[in-house]
Protein backbone atom coordinates (compact mmCIF):
# COMPACT_ATOMS: atom_id res chain seq x y z
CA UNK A 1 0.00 0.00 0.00
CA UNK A 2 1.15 3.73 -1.07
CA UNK A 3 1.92 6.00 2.52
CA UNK A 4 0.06 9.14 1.93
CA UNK A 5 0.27 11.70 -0.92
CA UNK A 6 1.51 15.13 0.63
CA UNK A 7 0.23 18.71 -1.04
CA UNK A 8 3.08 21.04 -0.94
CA UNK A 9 2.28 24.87 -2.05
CA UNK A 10 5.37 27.33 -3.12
CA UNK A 11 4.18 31.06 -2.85
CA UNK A 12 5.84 33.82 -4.58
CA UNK A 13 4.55 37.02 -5.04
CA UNK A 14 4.45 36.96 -9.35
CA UNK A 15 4.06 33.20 -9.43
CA UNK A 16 6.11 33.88 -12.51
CA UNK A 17 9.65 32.60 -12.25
CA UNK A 18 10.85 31.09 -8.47
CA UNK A 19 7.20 29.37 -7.25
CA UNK A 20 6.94 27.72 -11.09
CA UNK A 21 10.44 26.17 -10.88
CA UNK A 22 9.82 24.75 -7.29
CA UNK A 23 6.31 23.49 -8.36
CA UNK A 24 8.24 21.71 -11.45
CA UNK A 25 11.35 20.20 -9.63
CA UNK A 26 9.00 19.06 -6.65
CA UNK A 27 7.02 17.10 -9.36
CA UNK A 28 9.88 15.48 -10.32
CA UNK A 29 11.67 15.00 -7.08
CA UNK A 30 8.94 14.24 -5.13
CA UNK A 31 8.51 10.41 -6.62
CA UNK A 32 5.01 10.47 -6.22
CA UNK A 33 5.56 10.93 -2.64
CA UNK A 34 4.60 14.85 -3.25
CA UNK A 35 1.84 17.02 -5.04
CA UNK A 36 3.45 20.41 -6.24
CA UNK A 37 1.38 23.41 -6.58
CA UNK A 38 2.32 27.12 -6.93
CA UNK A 39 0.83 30.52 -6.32
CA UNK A 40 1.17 34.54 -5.87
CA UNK A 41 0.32 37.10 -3.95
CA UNK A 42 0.10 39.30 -7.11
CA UNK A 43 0.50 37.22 -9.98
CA UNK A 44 1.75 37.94 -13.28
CA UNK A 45 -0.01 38.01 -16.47
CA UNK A 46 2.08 34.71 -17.69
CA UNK A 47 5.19 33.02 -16.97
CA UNK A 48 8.60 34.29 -17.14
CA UNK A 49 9.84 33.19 -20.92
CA UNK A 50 13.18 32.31 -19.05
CA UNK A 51 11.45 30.17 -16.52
CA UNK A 52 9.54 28.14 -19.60
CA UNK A 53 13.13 28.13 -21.32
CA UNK A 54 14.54 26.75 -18.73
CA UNK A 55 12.24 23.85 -17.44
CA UNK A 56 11.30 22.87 -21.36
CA UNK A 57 15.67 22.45 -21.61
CA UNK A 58 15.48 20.80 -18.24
CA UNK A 59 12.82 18.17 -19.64
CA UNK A 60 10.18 19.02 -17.07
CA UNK A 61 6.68 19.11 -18.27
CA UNK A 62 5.72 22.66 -18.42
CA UNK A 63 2.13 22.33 -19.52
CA UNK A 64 1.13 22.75 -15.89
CA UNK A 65 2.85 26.52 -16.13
CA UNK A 66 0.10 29.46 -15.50
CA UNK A 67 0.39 32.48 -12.87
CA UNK A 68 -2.66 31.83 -10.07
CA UNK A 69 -3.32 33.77 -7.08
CA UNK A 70 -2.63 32.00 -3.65
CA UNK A 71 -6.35 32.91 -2.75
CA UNK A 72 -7.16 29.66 -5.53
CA UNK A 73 -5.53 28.04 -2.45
CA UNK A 74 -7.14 29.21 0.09
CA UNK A 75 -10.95 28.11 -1.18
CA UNK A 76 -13.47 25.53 0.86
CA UNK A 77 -13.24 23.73 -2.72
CA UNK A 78 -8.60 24.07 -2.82
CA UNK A 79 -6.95 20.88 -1.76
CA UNK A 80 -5.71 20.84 1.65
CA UNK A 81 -1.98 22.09 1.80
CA UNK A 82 0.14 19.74 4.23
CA UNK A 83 2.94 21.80 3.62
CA UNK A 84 3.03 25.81 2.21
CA UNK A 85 6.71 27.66 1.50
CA UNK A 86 7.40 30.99 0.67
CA UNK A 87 10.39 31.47 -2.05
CA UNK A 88 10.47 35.08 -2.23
CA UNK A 89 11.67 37.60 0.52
CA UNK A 90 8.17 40.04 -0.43
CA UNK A 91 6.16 36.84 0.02
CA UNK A 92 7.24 35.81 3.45
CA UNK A 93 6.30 39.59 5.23
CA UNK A 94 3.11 39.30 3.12
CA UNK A 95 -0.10 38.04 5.37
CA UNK A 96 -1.02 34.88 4.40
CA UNK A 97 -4.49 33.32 3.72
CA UNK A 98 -5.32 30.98 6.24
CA UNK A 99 -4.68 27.59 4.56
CA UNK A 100 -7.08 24.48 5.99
CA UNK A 101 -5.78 22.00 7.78
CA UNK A 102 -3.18 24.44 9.61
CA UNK A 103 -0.25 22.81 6.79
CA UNK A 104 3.68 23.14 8.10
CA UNK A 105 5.34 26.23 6.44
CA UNK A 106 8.61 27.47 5.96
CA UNK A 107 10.25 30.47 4.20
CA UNK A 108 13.04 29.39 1.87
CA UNK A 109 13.42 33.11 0.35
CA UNK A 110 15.38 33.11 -3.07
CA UNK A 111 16.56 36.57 -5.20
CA UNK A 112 14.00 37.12 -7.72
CA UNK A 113 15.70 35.68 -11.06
CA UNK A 114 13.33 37.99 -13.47
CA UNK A 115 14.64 41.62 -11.57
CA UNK A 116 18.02 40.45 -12.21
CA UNK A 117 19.76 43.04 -14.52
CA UNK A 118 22.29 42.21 -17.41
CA UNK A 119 22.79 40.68 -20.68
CA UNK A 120 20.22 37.73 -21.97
CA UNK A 121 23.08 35.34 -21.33
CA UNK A 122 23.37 36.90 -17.64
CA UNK A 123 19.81 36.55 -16.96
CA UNK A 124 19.65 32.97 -17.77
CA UNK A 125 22.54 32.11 -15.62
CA UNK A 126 20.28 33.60 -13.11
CA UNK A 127 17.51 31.93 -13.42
CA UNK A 128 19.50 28.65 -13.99
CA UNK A 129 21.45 29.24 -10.54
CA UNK A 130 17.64 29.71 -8.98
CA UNK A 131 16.91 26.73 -9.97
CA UNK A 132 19.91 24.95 -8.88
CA UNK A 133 19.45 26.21 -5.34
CA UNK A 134 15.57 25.71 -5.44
CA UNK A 135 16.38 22.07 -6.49
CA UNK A 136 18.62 21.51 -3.89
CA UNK A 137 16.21 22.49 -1.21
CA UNK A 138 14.00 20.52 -2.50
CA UNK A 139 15.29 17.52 -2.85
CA UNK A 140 17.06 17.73 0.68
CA UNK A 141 12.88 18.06 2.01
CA UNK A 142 11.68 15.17 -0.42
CA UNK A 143 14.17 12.49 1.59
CA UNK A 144 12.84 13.54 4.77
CA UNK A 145 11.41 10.57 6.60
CA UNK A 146 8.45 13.30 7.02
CA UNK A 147 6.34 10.16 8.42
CA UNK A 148 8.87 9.72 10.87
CA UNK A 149 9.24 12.97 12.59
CA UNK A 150 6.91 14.36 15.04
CA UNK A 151 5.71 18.42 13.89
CA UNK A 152 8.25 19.94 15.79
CA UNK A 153 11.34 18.39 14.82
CA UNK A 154 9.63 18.13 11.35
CA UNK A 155 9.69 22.20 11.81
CA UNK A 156 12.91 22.70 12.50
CA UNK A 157 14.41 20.66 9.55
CA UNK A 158 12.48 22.62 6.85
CA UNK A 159 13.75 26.49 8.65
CA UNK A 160 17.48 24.94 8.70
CA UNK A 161 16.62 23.98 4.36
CA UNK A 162 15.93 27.31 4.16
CA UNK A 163 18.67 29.17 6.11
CA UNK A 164 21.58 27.19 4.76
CA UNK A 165 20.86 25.21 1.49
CA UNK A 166 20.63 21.93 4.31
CA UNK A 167 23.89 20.16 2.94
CA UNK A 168 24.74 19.98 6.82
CA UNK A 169 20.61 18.20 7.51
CA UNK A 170 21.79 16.21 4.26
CA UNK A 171 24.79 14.95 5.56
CA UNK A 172 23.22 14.11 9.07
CA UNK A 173 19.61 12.49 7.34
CA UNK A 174 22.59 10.17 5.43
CA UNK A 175 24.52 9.42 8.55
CA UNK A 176 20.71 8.67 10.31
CA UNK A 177 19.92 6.42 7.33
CA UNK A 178 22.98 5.10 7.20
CA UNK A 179 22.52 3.63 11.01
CA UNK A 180 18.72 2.93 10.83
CA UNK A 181 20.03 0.02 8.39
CA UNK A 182 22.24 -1.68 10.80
């Protein structure tokens, strides 16, 4: 028998560049394990051409791509969030919606790849590097034993993923694995 399905939200404020690329890797890293969905306080009209550049040369699906308000979220009719992350610095001081079901949340605040300023080539290497560290984050949270860790502890490893990139939780969820198959 399958364990459960978690929803997992990424907020942004334009829903344009940083929340698509987390909603895309977490669809792919999550292993069925994870349900990706993204939103923004404000969103844009459409996606960043960069971010659908860059996922389309990454081989992620990108039909799912569209800019939606978090308050699509926040409906009687939304699914129930189990866990909801902020990407963006504006997002994070933003108020929220209250989200059902009271999910876990964490703010794993990235620059904003589409106000970066240079030549084309300089953007991209902006957005790529976004989603390099976006990718990292969230693979570190999809090998979470999230079954086996009680909310508090459960808390704590998703802040440290999003103060320091988590290669140190990394290292010690290996060494735990590592001696839960002695």
């Amino acid at each position: 028998m399958a364990g459960k399905i978690y929803n997992v939200l990424f907020l942004c404020t334009g829903n344009s560049a940083r929340s698509l690329m987390a909603e895309a890797i977490m669809q792919r890293e999550g292993n069925g394990r994870f349900k990706a969905f993204s939103a923004g306080s404000k969103p844009r009209s459409e996606p960043h051409p960069y971010t659908l550049e860059l996922l389309s040369g990454l081989n992620h699906d990108t039909s799912f791509a569209r800019s939606k308000g978090w308050e699509d979220f926040a409906a009687p009719d939304a699914p129930q969030m189990d866990f909801v992350f902020t990407v963006c610095d504006q997002t994070a001081a933003e108020e929220c919606p209250a989200w059902p079901g009271q999910p876990m949340s964490a703010h794993w605040g990235l620059p904003d790849p589409a106000s970066f300023e240079g030549t084309d080539a300089e953007k991209r290497v902006a957005f790529s590097e976004t989603y390099r560290m976006l990718r990292n984050r969230i693979s570190i949270f999809a090998n979470l034993p999230v079954d086996g860790l009680d909310r508090i502890a459960l808390k704590k490893d998703l802040d440290k993923i999003g103060r320091d990139n988590g290669e140190d939780l990394l290292a010690a969820i290996r060494l735990q694995m590592g001696k839960a198959n002695d």
